[in-house]
C-alpha atoms as a PDB file:
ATOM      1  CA  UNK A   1       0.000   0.000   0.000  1.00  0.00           C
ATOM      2  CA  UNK A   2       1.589   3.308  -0.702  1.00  0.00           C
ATOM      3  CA  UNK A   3       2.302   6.119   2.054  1.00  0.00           C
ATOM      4  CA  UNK A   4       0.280   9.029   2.006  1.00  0.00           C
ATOM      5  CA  UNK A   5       1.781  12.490   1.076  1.00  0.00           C
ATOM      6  CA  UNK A   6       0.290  14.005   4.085  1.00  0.00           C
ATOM      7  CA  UNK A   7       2.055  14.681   7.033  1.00  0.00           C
ATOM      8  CA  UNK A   8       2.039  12.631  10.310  1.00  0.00           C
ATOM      9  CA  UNK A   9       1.497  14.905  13.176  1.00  0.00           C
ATOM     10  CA  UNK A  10       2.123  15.004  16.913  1.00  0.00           C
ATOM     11  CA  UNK A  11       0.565  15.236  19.803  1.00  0.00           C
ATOM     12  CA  UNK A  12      -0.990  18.483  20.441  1.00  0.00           C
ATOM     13  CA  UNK A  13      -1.482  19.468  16.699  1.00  0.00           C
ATOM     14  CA  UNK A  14      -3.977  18.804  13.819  1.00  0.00           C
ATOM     15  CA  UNK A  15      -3.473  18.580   9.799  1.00  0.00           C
ATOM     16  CA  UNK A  16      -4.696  21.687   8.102  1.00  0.00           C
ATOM     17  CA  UNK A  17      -5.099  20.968   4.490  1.00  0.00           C
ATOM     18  CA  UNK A  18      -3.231  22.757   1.816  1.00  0.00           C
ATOM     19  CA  UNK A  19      -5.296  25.304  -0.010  1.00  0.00           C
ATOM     20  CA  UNK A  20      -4.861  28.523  -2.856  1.00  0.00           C
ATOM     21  CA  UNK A  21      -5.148  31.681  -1.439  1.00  0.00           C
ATOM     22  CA  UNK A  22      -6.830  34.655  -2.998  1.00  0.00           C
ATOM     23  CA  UNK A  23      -4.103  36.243  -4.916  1.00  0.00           C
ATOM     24  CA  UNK A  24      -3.640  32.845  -5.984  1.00  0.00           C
ATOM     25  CA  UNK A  25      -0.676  31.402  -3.789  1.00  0.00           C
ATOM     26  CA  UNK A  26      -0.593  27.593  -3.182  1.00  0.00           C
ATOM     27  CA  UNK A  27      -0.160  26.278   0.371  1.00  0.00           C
ATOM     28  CA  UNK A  28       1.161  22.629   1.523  1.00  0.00           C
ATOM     29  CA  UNK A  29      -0.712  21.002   3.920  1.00  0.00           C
ATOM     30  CA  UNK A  30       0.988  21.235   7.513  1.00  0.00           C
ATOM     31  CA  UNK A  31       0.711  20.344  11.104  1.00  0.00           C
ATOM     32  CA  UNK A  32      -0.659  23.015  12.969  1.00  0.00           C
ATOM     33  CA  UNK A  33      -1.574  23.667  17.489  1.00  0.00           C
ATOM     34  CA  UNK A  34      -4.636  22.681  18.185  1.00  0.00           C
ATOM     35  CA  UNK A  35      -7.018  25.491  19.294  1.00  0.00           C
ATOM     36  CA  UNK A  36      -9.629  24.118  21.497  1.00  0.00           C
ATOM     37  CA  UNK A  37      -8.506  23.481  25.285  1.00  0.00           C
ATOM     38  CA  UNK A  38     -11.425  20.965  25.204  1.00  0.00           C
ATOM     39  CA  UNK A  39     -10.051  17.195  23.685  1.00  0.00           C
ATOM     40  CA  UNK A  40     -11.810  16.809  19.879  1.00  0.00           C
ATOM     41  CA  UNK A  41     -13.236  18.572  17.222  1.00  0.00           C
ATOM     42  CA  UNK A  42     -15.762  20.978  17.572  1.00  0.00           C
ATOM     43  CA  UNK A  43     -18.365  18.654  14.977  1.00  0.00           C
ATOM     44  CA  UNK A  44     -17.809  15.844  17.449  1.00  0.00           C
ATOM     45  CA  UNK A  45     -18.284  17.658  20.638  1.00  0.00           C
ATOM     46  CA  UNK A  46     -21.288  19.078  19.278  1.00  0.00           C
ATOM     47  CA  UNK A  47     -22.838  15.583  18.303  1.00  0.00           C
ATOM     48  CA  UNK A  48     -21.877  14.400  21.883  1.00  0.00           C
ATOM     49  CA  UNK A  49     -23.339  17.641  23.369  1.00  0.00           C
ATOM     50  CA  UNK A  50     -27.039  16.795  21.522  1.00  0.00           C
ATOM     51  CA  UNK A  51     -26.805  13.358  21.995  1.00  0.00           C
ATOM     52  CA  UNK A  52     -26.490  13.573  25.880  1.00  0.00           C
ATOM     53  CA  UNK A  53     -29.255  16.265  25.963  1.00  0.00           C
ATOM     54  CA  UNK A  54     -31.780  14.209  23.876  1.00  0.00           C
ATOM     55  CA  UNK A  55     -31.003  11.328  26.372  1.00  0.00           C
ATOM     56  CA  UNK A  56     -31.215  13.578  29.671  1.00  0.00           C
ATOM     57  CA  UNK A  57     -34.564  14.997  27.954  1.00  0.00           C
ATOM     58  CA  UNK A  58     -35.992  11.154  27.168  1.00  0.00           C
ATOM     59  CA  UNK A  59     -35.442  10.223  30.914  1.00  0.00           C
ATOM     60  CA  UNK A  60     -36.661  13.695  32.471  1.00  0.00           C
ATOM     61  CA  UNK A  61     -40.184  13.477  30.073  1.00  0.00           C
ATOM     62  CA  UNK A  62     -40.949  10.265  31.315  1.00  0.00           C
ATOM     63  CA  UNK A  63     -40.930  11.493  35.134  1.00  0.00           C
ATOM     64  CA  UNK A  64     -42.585  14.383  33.784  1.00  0.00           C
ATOM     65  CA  UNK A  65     -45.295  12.371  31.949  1.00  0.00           C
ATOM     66  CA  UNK A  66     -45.707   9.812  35.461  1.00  0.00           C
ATOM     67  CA  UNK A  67     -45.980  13.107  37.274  1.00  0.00           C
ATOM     68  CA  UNK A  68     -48.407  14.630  35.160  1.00  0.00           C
ATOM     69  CA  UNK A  69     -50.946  11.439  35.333  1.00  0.00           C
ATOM     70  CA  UNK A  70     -50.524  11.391  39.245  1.00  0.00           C
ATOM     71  CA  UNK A  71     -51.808  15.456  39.544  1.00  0.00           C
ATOM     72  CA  UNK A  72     -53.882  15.670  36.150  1.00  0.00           C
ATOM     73  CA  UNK A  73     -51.879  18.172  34.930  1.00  0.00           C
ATOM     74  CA  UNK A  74     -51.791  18.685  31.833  1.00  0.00           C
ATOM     75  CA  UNK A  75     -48.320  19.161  29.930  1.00  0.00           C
ATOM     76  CA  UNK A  76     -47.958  22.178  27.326  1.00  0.00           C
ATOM     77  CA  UNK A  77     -47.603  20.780  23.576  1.00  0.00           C
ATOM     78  CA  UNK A  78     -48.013  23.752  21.619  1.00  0.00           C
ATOM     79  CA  UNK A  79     -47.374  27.454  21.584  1.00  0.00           C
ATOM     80  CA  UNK A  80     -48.704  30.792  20.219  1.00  0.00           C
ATOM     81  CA  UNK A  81     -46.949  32.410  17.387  1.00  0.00           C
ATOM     82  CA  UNK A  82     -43.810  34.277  18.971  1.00  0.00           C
ATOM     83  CA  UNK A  83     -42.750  31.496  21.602  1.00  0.00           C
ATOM     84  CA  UNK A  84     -41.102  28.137  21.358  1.00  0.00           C
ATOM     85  CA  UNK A  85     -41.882  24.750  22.980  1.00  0.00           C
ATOM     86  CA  UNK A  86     -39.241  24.554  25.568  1.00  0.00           C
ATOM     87  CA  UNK A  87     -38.725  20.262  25.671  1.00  0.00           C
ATOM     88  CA  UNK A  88     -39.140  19.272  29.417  1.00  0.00           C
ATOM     89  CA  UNK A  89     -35.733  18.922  31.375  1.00  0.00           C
ATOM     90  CA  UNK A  90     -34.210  18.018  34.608  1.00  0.00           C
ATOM     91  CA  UNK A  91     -32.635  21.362  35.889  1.00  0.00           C
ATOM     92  CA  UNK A  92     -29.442  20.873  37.891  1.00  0.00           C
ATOM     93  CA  UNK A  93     -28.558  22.462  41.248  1.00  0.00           C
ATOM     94  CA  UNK A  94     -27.140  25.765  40.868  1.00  0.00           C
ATOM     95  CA  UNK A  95     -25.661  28.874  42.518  1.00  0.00           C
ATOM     96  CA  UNK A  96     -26.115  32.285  40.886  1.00  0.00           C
ATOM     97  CA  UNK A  97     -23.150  33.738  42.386  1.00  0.00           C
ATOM     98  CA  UNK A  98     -20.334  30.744  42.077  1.00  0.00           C
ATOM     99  CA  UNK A  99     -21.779  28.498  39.086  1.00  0.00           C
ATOM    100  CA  UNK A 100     -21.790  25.647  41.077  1.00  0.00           C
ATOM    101  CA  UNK A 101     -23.750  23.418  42.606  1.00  0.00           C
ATOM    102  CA  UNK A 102     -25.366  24.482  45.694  1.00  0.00           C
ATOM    103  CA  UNK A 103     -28.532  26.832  46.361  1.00  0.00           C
ATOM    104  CA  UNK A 104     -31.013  26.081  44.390  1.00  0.00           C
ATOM    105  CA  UNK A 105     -31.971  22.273  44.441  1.00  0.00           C
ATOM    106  CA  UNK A 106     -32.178  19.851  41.427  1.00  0.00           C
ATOM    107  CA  UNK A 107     -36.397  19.838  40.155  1.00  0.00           C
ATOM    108  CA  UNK A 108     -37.766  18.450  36.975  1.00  0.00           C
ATOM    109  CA  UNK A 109     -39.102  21.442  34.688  1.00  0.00           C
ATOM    110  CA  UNK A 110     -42.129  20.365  32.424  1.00  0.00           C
ATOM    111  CA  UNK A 111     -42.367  21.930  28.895  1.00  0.00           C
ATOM    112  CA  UNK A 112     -43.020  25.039  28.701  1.00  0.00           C
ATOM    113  CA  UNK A 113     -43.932  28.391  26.364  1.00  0.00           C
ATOM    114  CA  UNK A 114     -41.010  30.438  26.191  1.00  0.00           C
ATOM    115  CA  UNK A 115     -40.346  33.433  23.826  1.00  0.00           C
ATOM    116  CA  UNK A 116     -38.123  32.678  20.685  1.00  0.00           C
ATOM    117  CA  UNK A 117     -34.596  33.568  20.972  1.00  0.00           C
ATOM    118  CA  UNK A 118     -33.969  34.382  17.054  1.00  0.00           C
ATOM    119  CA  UNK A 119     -34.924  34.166  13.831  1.00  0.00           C
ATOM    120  CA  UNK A 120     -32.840  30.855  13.051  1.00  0.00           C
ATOM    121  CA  UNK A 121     -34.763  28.764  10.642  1.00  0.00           C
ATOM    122  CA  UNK A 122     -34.885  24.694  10.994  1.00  0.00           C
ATOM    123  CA  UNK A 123     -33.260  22.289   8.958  1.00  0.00           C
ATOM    124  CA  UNK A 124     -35.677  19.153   7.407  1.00  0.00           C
ATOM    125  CA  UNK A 125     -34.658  16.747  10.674  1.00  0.00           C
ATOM    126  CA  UNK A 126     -36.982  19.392  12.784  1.00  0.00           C
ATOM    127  CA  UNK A 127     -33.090  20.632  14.454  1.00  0.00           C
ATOM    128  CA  UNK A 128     -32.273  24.595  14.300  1.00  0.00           C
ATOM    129  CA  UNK A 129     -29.818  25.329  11.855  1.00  0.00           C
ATOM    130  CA  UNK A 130     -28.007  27.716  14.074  1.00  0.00           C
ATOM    131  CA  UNK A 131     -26.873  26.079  17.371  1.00  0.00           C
ATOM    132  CA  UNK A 132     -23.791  26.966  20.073  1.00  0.00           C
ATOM    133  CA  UNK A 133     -22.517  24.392  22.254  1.00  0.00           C
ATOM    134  CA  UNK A 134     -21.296  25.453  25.849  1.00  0.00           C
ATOM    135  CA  UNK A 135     -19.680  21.772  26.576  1.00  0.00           C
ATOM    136  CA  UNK A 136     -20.757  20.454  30.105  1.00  0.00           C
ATOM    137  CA  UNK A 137     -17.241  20.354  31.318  1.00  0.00           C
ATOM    138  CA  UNK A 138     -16.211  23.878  29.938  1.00  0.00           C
ATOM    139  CA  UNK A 139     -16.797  25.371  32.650  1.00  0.00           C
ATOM    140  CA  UNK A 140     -13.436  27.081  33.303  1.00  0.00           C
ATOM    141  CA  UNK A 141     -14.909  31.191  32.984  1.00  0.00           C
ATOM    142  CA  UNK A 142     -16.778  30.681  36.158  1.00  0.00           C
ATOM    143  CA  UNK A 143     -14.401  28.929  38.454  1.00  0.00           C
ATOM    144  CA  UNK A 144     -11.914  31.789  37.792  1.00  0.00           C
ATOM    145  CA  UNK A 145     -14.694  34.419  38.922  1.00  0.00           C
ATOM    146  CA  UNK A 146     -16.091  35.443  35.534  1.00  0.00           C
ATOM    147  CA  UNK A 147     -19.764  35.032  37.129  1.00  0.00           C
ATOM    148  CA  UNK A 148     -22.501  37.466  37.884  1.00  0.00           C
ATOM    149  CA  UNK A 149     -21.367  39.685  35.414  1.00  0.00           C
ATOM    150  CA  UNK A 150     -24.031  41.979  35.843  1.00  0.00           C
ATOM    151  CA  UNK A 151     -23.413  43.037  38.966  1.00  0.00           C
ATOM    152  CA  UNK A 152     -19.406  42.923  38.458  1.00  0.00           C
ATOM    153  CA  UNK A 153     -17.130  46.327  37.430  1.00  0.00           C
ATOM    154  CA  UNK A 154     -15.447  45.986  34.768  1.00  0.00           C
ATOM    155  CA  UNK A 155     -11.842  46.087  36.846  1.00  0.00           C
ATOM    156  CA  UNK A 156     -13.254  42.500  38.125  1.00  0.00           C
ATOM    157  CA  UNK A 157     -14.177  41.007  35.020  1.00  0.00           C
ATOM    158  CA  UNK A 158     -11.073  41.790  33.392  1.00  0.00           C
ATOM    159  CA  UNK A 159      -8.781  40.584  36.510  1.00  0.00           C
ATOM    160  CA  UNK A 160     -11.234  37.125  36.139  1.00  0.00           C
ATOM    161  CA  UNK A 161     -10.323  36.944  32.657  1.00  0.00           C
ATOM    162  CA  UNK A 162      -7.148  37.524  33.189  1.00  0.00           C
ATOM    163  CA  UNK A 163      -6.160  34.943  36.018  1.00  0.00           C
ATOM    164  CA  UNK A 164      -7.877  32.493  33.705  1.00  0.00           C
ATOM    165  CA  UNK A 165      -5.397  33.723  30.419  1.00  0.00           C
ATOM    166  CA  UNK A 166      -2.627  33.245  33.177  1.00  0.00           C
ATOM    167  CA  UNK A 167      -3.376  29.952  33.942  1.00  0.00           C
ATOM    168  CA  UNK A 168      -3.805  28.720  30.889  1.00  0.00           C
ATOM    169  CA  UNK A 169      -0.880  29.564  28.734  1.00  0.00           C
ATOM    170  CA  UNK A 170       1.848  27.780  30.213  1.00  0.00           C
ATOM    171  CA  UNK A 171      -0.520  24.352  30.158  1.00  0.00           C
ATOM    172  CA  UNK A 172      -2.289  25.011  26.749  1.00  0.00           C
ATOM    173  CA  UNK A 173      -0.174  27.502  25.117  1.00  0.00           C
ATOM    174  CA  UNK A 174      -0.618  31.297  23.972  1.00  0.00           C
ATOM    175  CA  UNK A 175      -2.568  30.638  20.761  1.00  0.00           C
ATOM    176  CA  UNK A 176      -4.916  27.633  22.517  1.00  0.00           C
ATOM    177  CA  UNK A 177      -5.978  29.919  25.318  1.00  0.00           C
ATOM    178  CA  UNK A 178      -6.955  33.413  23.646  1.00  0.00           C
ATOM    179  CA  UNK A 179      -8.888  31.226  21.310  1.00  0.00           C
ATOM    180  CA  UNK A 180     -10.692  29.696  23.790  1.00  0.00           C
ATOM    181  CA  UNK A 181     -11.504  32.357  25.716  1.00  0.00           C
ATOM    182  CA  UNK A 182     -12.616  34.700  22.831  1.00  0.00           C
ATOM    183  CA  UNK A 183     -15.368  31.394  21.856  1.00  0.00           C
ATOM    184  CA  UNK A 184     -16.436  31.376  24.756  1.00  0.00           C
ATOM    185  CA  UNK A 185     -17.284  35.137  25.370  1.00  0.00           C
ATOM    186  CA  UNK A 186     -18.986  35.510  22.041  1.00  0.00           C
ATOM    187  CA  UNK A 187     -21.034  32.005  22.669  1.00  0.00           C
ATOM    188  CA  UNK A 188     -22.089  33.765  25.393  1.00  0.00           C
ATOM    189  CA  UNK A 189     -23.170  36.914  23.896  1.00  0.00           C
ATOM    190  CA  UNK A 190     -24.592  35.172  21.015  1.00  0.00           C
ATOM    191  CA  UNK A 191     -27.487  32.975  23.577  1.00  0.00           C
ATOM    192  CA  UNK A 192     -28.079  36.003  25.375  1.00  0.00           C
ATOM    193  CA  UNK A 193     -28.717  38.939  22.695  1.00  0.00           C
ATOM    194  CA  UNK A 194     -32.152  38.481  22.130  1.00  0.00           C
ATOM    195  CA  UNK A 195     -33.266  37.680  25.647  1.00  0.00           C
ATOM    196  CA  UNK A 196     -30.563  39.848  27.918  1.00  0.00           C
ATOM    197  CA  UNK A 197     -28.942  42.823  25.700  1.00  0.00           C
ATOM    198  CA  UNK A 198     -27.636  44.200  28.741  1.00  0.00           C
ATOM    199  CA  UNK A 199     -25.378  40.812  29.600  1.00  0.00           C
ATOM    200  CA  UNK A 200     -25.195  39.777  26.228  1.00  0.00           C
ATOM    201  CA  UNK A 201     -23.509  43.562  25.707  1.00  0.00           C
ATOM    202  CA  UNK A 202     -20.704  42.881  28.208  1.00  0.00           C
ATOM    203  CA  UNK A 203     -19.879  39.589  27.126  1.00  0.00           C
ATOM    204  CA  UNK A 204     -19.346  41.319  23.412  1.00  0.00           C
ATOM    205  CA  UNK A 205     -17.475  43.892  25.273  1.00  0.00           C
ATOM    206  CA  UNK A 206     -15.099  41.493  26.968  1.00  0.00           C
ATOM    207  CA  UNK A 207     -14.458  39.734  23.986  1.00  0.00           C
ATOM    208  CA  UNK A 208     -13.187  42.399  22.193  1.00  0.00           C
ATOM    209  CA  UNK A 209     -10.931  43.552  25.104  1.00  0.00           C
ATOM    210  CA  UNK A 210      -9.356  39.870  24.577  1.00  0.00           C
ATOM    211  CA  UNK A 211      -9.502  40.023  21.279  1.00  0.00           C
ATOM    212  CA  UNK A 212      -7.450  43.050  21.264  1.00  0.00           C
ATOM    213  CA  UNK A 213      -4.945  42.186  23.794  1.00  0.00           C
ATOM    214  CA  UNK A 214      -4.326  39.080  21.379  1.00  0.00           C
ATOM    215  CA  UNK A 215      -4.386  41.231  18.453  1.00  0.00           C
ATOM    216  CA  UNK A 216      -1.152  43.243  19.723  1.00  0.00           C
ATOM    217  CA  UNK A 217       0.533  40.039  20.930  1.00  0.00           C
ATOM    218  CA  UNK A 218       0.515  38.124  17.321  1.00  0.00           C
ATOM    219  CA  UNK A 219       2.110  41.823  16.038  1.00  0.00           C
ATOM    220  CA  UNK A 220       4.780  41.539  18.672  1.00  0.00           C
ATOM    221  CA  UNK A 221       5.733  38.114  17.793  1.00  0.00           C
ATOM    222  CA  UNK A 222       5.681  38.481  14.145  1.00  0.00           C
ATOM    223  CA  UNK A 223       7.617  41.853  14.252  1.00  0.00           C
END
């Protein structure tokens, strides 16, 4: 069998493919850092992401449904035009302050009416053709202090951010961390735009801060 042209790479980096430029400038496929500080690609963390809720949602309808026969009450199917079917859930403990686990006990929440985020149309399977994954362990923003934004200055936000950046780069690497950091401010401006402008604002505003920060870095290293 003969050996493929392509190079081998190590651990820690990914194959980009070779492609032509604009201006018409060919480029060999090479072996570049990965990006993500969470393990895979971003396609299979996303499968994993809606596979796990679909099963979480299965098991929480059917105590919903067991429930529902026990009270007579009667669960929500459809909605008026401007809201969304929210699918019935098991919500997890939570503090509003830390992130974590703690305050507010785990319930079941039945489906409910809730008022569309966007505009994002659906594909033929019945799935929104517009989705953003937060992955269940990526959780790293709020146990560094970037919570509660709202009620945060921005001198505390940015010292958050920053311990995180600082922690990071000597584990993950310069280019790994801003990257990650910068997805995962605009993921969170982009779920809460339509719903809460204000947060949704300072999570855009954040991100460019980063964004900027990296921005004069990449000039430093290439000058």
């Amino acid at each position: 069998m003969p050996k493929s042209l392509k190079p081998s790479c190590p651990s820690g980096y990914v194959l980009r493919n070779a492609y032509k430029t604009p201006s018409g400038k060919c480029t060999k496929s090479r072996c570049v850092i990965k990006t993500g500080i969470i393990r895979g690609k971003s396609s299979e963390r996303e499968a994993r992401s809606l596979k796990l809720s679909k099963k979480r949602s299965s098991h929480a309808m059917k105590a919903i449904r067991q429930m529902s026969k026990k009270t007579h009450t009667p669960i929500a199917t459809k909605c008026r035009k401007g809201q969304t079917l929210r699918v019935g859930h098991r919500r997890m403990s939570y503090d509003r302050r830390t992130g974590r686990y703690g305050h507010y006990k785990h319930t079941l929440v039945a489906p409910s009416c809730i008022t569309k985020r966007g505009k994002s149309k659906r594909t033929p399977e019945g799935e929104p053709s517009t989705r953003i994954y937060i992955d269940k362990n990526d959780h790293y923003l709020s146990e560094f202090g970037y919570v509660d934004v709202k009620n945060k200055t921005k001198a505390q936000r940015h010292e958050a951010l920053k311990n995180l950046i600082n922690h990071f780069i000597p584990i993950k690497g310069e280019v790994a961390t801003y990257n990650y950091v910068i997805k995962a401010l605009n993921a969170r401006y982009i779920l809460d735009r339509n719903t809460n402008p204000r947060v949704a604002s300072i999570f855009k505003a954040d991100q460019k801060m980063v964004s900027k920060i990296y921005k004069s870095i990449k000039k430093q290293n290439q000058s």
